[in-house]
N, C-alpha and C. Protein backbone atom coordinates (compact mmCIF):
# COMPACT_ATOMS: atom_id res chain seq x y z
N UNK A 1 -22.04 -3.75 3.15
CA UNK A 1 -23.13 -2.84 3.38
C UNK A 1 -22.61 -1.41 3.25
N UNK A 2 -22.94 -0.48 2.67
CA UNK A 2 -23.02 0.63 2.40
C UNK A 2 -23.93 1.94 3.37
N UNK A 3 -22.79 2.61 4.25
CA UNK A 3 -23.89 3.58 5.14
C UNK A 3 -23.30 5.40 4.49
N UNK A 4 -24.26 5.80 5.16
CA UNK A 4 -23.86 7.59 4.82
C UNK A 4 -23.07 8.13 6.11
N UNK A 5 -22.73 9.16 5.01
CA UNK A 5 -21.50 10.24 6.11
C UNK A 5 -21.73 11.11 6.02
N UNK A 6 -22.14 11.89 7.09
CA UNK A 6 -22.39 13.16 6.59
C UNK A 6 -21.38 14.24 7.06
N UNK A 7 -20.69 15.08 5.91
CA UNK A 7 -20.17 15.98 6.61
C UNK A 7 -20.74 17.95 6.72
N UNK A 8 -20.35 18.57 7.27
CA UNK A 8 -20.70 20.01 7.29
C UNK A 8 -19.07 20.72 7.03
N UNK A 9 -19.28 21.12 6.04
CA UNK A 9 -18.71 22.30 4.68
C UNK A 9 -18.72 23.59 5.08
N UNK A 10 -17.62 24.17 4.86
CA UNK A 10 -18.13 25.58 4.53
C UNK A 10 -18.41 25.66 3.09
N UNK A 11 -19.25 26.73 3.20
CA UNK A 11 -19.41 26.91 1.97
C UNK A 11 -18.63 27.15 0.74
N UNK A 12 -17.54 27.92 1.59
CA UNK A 12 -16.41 27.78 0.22
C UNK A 12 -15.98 26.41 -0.07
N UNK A 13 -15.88 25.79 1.05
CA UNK A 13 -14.70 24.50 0.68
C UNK A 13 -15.55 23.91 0.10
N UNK A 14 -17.45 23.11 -0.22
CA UNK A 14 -17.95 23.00 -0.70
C UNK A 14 -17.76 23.24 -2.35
N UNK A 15 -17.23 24.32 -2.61
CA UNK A 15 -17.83 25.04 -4.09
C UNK A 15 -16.53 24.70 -4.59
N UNK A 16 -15.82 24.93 -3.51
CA UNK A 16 -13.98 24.39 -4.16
C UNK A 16 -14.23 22.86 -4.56
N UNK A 17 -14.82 22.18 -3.79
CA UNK A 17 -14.89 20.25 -3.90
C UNK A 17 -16.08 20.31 -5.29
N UNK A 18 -17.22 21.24 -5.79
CA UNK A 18 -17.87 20.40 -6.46
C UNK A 18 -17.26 21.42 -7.51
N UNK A 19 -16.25 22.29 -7.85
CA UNK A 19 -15.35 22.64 -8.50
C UNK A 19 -14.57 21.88 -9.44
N UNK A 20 -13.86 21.32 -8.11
CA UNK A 20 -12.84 20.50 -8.55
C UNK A 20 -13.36 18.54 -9.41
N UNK A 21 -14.78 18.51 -8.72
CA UNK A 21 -15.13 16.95 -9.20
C UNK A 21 -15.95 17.40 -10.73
N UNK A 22 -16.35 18.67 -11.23
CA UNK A 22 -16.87 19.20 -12.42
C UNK A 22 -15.55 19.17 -13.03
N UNK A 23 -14.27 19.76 -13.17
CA UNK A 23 -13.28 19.70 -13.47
C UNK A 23 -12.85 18.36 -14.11
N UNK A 24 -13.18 17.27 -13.19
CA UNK A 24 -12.78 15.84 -13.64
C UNK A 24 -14.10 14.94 -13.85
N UNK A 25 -15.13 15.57 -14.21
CA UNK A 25 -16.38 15.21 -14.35
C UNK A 25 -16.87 14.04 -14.10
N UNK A 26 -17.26 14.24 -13.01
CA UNK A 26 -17.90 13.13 -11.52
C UNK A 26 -18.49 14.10 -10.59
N UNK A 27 -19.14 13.90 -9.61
CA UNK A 27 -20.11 14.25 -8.70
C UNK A 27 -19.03 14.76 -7.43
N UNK A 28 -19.77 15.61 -6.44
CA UNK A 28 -18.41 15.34 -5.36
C UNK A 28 -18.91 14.51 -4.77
N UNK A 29 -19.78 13.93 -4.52
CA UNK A 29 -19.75 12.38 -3.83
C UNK A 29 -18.73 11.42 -4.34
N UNK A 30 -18.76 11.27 -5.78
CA UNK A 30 -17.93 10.56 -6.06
C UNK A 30 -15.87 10.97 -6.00
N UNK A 31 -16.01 11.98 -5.99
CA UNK A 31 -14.66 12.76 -5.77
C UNK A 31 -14.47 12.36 -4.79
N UNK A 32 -15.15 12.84 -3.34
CA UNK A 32 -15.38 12.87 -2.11
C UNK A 32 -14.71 11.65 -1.76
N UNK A 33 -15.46 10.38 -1.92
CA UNK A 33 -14.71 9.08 -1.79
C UNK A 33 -13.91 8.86 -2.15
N UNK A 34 -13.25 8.77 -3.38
CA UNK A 34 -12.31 8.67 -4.34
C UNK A 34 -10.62 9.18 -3.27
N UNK A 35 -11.00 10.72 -2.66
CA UNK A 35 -10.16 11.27 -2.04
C UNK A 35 -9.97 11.11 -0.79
N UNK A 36 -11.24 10.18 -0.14
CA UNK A 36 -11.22 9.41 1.25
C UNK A 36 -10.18 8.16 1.14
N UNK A 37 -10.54 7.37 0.15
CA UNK A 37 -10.14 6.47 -0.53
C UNK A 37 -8.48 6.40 -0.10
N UNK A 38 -8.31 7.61 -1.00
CA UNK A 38 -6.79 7.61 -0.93
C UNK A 38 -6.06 7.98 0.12
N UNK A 39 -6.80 8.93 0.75
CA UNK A 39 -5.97 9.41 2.07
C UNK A 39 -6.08 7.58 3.42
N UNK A 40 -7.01 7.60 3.15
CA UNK A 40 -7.25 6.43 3.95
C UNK A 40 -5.60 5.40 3.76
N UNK A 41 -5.46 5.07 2.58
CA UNK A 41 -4.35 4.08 2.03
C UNK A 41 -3.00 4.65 2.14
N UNK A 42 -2.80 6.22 2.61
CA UNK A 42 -1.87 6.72 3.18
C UNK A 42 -1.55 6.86 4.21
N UNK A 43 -2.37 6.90 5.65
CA UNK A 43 -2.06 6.16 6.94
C UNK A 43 -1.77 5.06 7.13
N UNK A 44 -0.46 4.60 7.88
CA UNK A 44 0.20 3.89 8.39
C UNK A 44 -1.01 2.68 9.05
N UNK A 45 -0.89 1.30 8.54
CA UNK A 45 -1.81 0.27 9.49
C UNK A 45 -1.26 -0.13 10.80
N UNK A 46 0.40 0.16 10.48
CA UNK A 46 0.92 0.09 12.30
C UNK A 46 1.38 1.49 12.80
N UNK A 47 1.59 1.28 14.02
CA UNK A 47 2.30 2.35 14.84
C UNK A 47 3.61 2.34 14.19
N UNK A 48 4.60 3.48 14.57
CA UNK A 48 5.94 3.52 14.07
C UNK A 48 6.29 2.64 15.19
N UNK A 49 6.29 2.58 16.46
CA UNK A 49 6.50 1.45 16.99
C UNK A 49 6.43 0.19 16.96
N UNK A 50 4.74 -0.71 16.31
CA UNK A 50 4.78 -1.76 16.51
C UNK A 50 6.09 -2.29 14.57
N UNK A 51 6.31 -1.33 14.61
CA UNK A 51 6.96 -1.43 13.07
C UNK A 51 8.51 -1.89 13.45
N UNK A 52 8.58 -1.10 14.17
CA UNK A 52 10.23 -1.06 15.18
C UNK A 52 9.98 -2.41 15.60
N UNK A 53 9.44 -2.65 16.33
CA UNK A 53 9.54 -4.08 17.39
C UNK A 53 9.48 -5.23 16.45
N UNK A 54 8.87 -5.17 15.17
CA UNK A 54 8.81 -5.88 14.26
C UNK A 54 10.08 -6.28 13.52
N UNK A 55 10.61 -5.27 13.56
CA UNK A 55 12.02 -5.27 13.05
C UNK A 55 13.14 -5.67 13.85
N UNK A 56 13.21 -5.84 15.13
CA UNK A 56 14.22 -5.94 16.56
C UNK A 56 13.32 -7.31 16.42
N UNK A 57 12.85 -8.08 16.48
CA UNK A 57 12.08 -9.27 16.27
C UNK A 57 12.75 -10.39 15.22
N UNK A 58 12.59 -9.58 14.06
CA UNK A 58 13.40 -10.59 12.94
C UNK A 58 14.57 -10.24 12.74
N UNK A 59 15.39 -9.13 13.34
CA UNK A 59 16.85 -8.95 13.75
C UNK A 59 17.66 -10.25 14.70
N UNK A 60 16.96 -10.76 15.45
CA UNK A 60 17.28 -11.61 16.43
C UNK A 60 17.45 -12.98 15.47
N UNK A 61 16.88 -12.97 14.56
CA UNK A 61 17.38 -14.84 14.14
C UNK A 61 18.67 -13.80 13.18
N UNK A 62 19.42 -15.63 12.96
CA UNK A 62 20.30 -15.69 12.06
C UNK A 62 20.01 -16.84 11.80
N UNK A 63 19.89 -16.61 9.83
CA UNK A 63 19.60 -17.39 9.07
C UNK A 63 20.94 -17.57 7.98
N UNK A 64 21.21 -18.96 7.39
CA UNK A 64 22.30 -18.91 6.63
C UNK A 64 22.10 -18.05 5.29
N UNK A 65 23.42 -17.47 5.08
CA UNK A 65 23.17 -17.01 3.79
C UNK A 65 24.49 -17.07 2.69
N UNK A 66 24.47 -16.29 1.90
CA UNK A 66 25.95 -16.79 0.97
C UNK A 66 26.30 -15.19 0.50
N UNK A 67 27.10 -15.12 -0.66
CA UNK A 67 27.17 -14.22 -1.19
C UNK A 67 26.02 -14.38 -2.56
N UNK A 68 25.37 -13.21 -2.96
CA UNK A 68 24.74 -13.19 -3.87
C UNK A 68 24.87 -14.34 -4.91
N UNK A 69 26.13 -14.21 -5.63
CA UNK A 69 26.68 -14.91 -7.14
C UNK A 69 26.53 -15.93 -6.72
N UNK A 70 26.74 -16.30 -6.04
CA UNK A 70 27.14 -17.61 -5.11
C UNK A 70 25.90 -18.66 -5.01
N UNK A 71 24.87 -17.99 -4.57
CA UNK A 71 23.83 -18.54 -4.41
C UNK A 71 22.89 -18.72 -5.73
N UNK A 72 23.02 -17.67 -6.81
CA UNK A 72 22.40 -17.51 -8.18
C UNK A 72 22.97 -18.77 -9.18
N UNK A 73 24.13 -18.99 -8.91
CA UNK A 73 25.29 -20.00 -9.42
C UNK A 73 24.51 -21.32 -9.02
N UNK A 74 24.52 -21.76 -7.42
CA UNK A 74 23.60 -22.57 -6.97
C UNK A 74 22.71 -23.39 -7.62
N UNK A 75 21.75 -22.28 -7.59
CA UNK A 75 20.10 -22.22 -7.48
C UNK A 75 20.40 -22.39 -9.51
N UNK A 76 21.39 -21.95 -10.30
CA UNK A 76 21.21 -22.22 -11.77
C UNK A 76 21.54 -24.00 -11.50
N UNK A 77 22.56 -24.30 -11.10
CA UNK A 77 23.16 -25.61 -11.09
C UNK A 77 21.60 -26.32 -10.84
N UNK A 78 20.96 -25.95 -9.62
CA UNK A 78 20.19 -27.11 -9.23
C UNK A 78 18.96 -27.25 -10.29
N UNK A 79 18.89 -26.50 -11.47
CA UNK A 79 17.54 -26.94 -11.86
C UNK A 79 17.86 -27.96 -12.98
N UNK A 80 19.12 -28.31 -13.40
CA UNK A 80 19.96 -29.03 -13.90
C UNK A 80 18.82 -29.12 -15.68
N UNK A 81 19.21 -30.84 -16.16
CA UNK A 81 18.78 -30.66 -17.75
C UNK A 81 17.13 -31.07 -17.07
N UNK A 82 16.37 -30.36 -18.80
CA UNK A 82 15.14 -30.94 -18.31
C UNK A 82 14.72 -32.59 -18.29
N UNK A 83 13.94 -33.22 -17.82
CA UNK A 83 14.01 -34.16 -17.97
C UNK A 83 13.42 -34.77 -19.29
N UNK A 84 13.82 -35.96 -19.85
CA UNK A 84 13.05 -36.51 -21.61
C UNK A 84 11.47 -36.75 -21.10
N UNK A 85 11.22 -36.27 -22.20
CA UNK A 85 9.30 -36.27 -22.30
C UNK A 85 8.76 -37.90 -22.71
């Protein structure tokens, strides 16, 4: 569903926004969003905290591991010949 927003402009910043969306020829409604859009996808979805605790979380296991080559070497061995059709 689709609702309205309304905001209040000054008038300059107005003339600067339908400036700038004539410039890239679109509406400033459509600018408008476009630049909501993006700022939106630049705030953080967690806290810097719950980010931390997230991390002190999967710090706590130990999982086996190898050296890189080691494991690439492996993982080539295991896919071995293909099998006959």
């Amino acid at each position: 569903m689709s609702q309205r927003l309304e905001l209040i402009l000054d008038d300059s910043e107005l003339e600067d926004i339908q400036r700038i969306a004539r410039e890239r020829q679109m509406s400033a409604a459509e600018w408008a969003r476009g630049a909501l859009r993006e700022v939106r996808h630049r705030v953080p979805s967690k806290s810097p905290e719950e980010k931390l605790n997230a991390l002190r979380r999967a710090a706590e296991h130990s999982f086996p591991t190898a050296d890189i080559d080691q494991m690439l070497q492996e993982i080539e061995q295991g896919y071995g010949p293909e099998p006959p059709a």
